[in-house]
Every structure is written in structure tokens, then in C-alpha cells.
Protein backbone atom coordinates (compact mmCIF):
# COMPACT_ATOMS: atom_id res chain seq x y z
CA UNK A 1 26.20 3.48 4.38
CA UNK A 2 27.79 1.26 6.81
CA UNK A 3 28.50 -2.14 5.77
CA UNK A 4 28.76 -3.67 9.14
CA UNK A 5 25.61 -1.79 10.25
CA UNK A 6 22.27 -4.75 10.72
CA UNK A 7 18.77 -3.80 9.76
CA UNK A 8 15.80 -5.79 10.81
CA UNK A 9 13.25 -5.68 7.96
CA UNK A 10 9.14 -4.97 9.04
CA UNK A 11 6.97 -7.75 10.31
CA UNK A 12 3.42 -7.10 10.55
CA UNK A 13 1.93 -9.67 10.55
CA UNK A 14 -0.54 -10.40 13.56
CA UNK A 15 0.06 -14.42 12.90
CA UNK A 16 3.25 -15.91 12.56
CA UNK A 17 2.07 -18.87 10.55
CA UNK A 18 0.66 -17.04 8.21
CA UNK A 19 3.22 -16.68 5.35
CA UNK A 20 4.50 -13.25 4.27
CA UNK A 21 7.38 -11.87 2.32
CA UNK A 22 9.08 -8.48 1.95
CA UNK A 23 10.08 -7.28 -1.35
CA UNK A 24 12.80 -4.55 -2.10
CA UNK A 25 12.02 -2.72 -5.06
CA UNK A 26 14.44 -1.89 -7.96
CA UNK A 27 11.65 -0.30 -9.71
CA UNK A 28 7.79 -0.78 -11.03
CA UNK A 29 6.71 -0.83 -14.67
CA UNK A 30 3.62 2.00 -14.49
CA UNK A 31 1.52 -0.04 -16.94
CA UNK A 32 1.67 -3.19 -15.30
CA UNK A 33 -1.17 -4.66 -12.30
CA UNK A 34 0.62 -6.99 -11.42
CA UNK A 35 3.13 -7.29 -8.44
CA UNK A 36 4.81 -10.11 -10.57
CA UNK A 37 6.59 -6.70 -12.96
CA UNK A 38 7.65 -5.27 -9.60
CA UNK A 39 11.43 -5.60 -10.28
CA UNK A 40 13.29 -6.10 -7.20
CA UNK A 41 14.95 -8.31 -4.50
CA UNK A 42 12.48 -10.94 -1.81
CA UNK A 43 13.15 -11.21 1.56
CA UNK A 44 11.24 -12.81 4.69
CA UNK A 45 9.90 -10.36 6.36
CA UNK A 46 11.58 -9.81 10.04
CA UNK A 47 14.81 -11.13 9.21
CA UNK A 48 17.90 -8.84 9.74
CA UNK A 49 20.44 -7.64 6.88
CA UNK A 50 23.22 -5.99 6.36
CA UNK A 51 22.40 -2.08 5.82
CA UNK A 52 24.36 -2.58 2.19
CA UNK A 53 22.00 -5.45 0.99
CA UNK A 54 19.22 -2.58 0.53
CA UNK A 55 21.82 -0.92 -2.44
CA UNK A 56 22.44 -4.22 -4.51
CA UNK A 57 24.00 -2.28 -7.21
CA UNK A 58 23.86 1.00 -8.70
CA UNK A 59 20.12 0.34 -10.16
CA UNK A 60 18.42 0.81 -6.87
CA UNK A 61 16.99 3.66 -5.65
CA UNK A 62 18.23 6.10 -3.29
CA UNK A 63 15.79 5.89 -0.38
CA UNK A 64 15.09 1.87 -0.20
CA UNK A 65 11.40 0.84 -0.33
CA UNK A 66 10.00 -2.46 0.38
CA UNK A 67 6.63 -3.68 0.18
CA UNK A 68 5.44 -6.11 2.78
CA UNK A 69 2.69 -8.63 2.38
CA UNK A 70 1.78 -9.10 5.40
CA UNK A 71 -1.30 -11.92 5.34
CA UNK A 72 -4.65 -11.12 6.90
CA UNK A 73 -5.61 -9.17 9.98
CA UNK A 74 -8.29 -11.91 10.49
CA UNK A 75 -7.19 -14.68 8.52
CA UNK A 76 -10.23 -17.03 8.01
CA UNK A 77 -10.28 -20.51 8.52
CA UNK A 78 -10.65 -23.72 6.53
CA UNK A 79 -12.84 -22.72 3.03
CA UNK A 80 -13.43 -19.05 4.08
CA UNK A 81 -9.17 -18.65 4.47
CA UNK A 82 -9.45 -17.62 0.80
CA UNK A 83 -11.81 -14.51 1.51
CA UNK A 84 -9.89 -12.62 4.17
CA UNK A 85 -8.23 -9.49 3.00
CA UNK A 86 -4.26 -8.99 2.40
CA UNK A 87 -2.30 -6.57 4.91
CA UNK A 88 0.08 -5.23 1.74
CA UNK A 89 2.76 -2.25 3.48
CA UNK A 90 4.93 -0.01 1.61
CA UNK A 91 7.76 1.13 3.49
CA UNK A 92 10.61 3.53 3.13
CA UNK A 93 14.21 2.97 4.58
CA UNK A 94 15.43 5.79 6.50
CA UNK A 95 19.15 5.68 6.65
CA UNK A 96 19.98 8.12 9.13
CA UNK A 97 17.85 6.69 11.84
CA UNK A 98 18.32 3.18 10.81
CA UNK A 99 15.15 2.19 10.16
CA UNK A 100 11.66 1.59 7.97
CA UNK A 101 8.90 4.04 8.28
CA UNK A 102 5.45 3.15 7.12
CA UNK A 103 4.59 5.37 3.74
CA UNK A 104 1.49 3.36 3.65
CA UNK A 105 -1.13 0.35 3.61
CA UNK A 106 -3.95 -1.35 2.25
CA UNK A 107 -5.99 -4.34 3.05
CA UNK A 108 -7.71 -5.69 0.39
CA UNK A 109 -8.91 -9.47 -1.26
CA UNK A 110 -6.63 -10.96 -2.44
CA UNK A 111 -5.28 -10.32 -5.94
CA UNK A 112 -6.88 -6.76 -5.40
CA UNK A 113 -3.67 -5.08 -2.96
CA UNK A 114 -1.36 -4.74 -5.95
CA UNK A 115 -3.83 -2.76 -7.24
CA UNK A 116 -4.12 -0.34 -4.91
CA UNK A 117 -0.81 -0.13 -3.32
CA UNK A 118 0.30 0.75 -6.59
CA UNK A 119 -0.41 4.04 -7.23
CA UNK A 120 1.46 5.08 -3.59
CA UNK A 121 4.28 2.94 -4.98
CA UNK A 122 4.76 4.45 -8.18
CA UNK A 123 4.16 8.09 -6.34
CA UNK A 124 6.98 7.34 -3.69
CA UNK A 125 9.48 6.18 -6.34
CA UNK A 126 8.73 9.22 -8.64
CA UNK A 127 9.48 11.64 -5.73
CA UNK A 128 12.35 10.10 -4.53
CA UNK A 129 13.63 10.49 -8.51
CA UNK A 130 13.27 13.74 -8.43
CA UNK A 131 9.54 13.71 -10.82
CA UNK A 132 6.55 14.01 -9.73
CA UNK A 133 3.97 13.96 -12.48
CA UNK A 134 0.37 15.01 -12.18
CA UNK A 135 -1.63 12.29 -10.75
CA UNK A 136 -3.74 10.98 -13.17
CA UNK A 137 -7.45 11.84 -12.41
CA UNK A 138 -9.35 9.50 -14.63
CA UNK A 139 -7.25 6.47 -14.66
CA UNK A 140 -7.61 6.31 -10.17
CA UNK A 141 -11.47 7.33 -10.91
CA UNK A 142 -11.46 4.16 -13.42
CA UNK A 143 -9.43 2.11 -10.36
CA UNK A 144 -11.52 2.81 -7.76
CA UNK A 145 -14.74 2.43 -9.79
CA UNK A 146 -13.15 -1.12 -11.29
CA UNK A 147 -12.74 -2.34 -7.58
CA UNK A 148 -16.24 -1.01 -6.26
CA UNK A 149 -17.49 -3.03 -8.72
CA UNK A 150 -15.91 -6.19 -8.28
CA UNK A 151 -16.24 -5.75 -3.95
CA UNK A 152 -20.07 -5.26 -5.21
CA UNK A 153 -20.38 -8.50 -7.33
CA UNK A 154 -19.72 -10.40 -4.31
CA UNK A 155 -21.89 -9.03 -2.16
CA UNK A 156 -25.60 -9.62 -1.61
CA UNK A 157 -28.19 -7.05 -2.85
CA UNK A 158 -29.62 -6.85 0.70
CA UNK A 159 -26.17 -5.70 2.17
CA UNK A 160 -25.17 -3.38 -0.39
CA UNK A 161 -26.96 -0.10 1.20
CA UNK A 162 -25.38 -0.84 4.04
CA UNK A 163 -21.70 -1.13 2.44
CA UNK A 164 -22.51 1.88 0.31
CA UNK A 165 -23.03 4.13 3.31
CA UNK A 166 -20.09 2.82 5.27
CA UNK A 167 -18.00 3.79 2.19
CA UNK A 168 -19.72 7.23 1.75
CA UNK A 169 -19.07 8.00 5.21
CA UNK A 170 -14.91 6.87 5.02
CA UNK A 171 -14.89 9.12 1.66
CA UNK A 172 -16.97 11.78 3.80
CA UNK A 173 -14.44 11.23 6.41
CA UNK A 174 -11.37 11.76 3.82
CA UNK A 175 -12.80 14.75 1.95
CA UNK A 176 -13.42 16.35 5.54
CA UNK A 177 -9.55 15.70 6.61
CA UNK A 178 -7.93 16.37 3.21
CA UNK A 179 -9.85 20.09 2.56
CA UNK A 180 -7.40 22.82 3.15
CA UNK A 181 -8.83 25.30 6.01
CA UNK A 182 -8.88 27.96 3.93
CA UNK A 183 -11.48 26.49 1.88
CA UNK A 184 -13.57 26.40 4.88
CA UNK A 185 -12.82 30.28 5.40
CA UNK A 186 -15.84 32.41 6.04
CA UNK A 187 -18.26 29.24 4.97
CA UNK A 188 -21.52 29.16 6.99
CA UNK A 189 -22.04 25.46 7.63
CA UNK A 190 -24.88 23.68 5.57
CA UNK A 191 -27.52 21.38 5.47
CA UNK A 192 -26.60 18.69 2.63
């Protein structure tokens, strides 16, 4: 670590008056939803710091992560500024190069990209302990199904097909990209 040495922190946001803020993380309560029991330092996001700043104290962890809220891709206007989604990016210091790579993102209503993010959050912080427990199957099945179901209160009966088979063909998409080849092995494709 090099005291002297300046970091610039991530700015993603597409708008500059939107208002954003970069977080770095000390550490996250597992049981907690809410960003509020994130435990660690706030910063505005783009600024530069000193390289030290991202070790406080001993309590930190070894490879700094941040998480970036980063406002709305297409931030809405007047009444409807409420019901664009949150840019929310986790990122992960790199010290030898000097800078943040992107671990990961989600855009999401707001109150919802704790939420998600924090499963990646709690993930990246395990592995950079040293632990890296068995995700939890049924608790992310109860996650996703709790936000499907709150995206689908909101939206009108005559759209929901439609949103249900732009979902089925991201998961489709996933499932596709994520199945190791040899799975695939000596499988004759088939008609589903």
C-alpha cells in the first residue's frame, strides 16, 4: 500500500445530476435486507482518495469492495422519476493495478437492488475470507420468487405474458451460457 498513491473511485452514472454515492464495505450482516446494516465507510462516487483510505483500520477487508449506487439508466421525469430502476455496482479494488474492477450489477426499483446485489456481496466477501459456503438453494429460489411477485403486482394482466416470456428467454439465455460443455457431450439436440 502506498500512502501517497490517489485512487479515483467508479462513476457510473449516465447523469450527473442524478445523485449517487459509493459505499466501502467493512462488512454485511447475512440476515439483514437492508443496505442500511451494510457496515462501512460513504463516499461520492468519482472523487479521488488516497490508496490508504480503502484500509481504515484493521477491520476491513483485504481486497476493498465498494458498492455504487449509481441512479437510473433512464431516470424518469416529474411523477414517473420514482419508477425508474437503480444502477446498484459492486466493485472490487485491485491493488496491484490500481484500480476497481466491476464484480457485478443490477438494476432494479428502487428499494429492490439491495436485495439482489446482496447475495454477490455476501459471496465476494466470503471468498475473499477465505469461506465459501454452499449457496443456499431455497432461500435465492424464495428471493427471486419474492421479487417476481412484487415486479408482477405492478404490472397489468394484459402485459404479463409478454414479461413472462422475456424473462423465460433471459433465464433460457443463462441456463444455455452457464451449462458446462460436457453436459452437452454426445446430446442429440431436442424439440422442447
Amino acid at each position: 500500500m502506498n500512502p501517497a498513491r490517489k485512487v479515483r473511485l467508479p462513476l457510473s452514472s449516465t447523469r450527473r445530476s442524478q445523485i449517487g454515492f459509493t459505499k466501502l464495505l467493512q462488512r454485511v450482516d447475512p440476515r439483514s435486507r437492508s443496505p442500511f446494516e451494510w457496515r462501512g465507510r460513504l463516499f461520492r462516487s468519482g472523487t479521488w482518495i488516497e490508496e490508504a483510505q480503502l484500509w481504515p483500520d484493521g477491520s476491513y477487508p483485504r481486497n476493498p469492495l465498494l458498492v455504487e449506487h449509481a441512479g437510473a439508466d433512464k431516470p424518469g421525469r416529474g411523477h414517473n422519476r420514482h419508477k425508474s430502476d437503480n444502477t446498484a455496482v459492486l466493485w472490487r479494488y485491485e491493488r496491484v493495478a490500481g484500480k476497481f474492477l466491476e464484480v457485478g450489477r443490477v438494476a432494479a426499483p428502487a428499494g429492490m437492488w439491495a436485495l439482489l446485489l446482496e447475495p454477490l456481496v455476501r459471496d465476494t466477501l466470503a471468498r475473499d475470507a477465505g469461506d465459501v459456503p454452499a449457496p443456499d438453494v431455497d432461500l435465492i429460489r424464495d428471493r427471486i420468487t419474492r421479487f417476481l411477485a412484487a415486479e408482477f403486482d405492478i404490472i397489468p394482466d394484459s402485459d404479463r405474458y409478454r414479461i413472462l416470456t422475456l424473462v423465460h428467454d433471459e433465464l433460457a439465455s443463462r441456463i444455455a451460457e452457464w451449462t458446462p460443455a460436457s453436459e452437452f457431450a454426445g446430446v442429440s439436440p431436442r424439440v422442447v
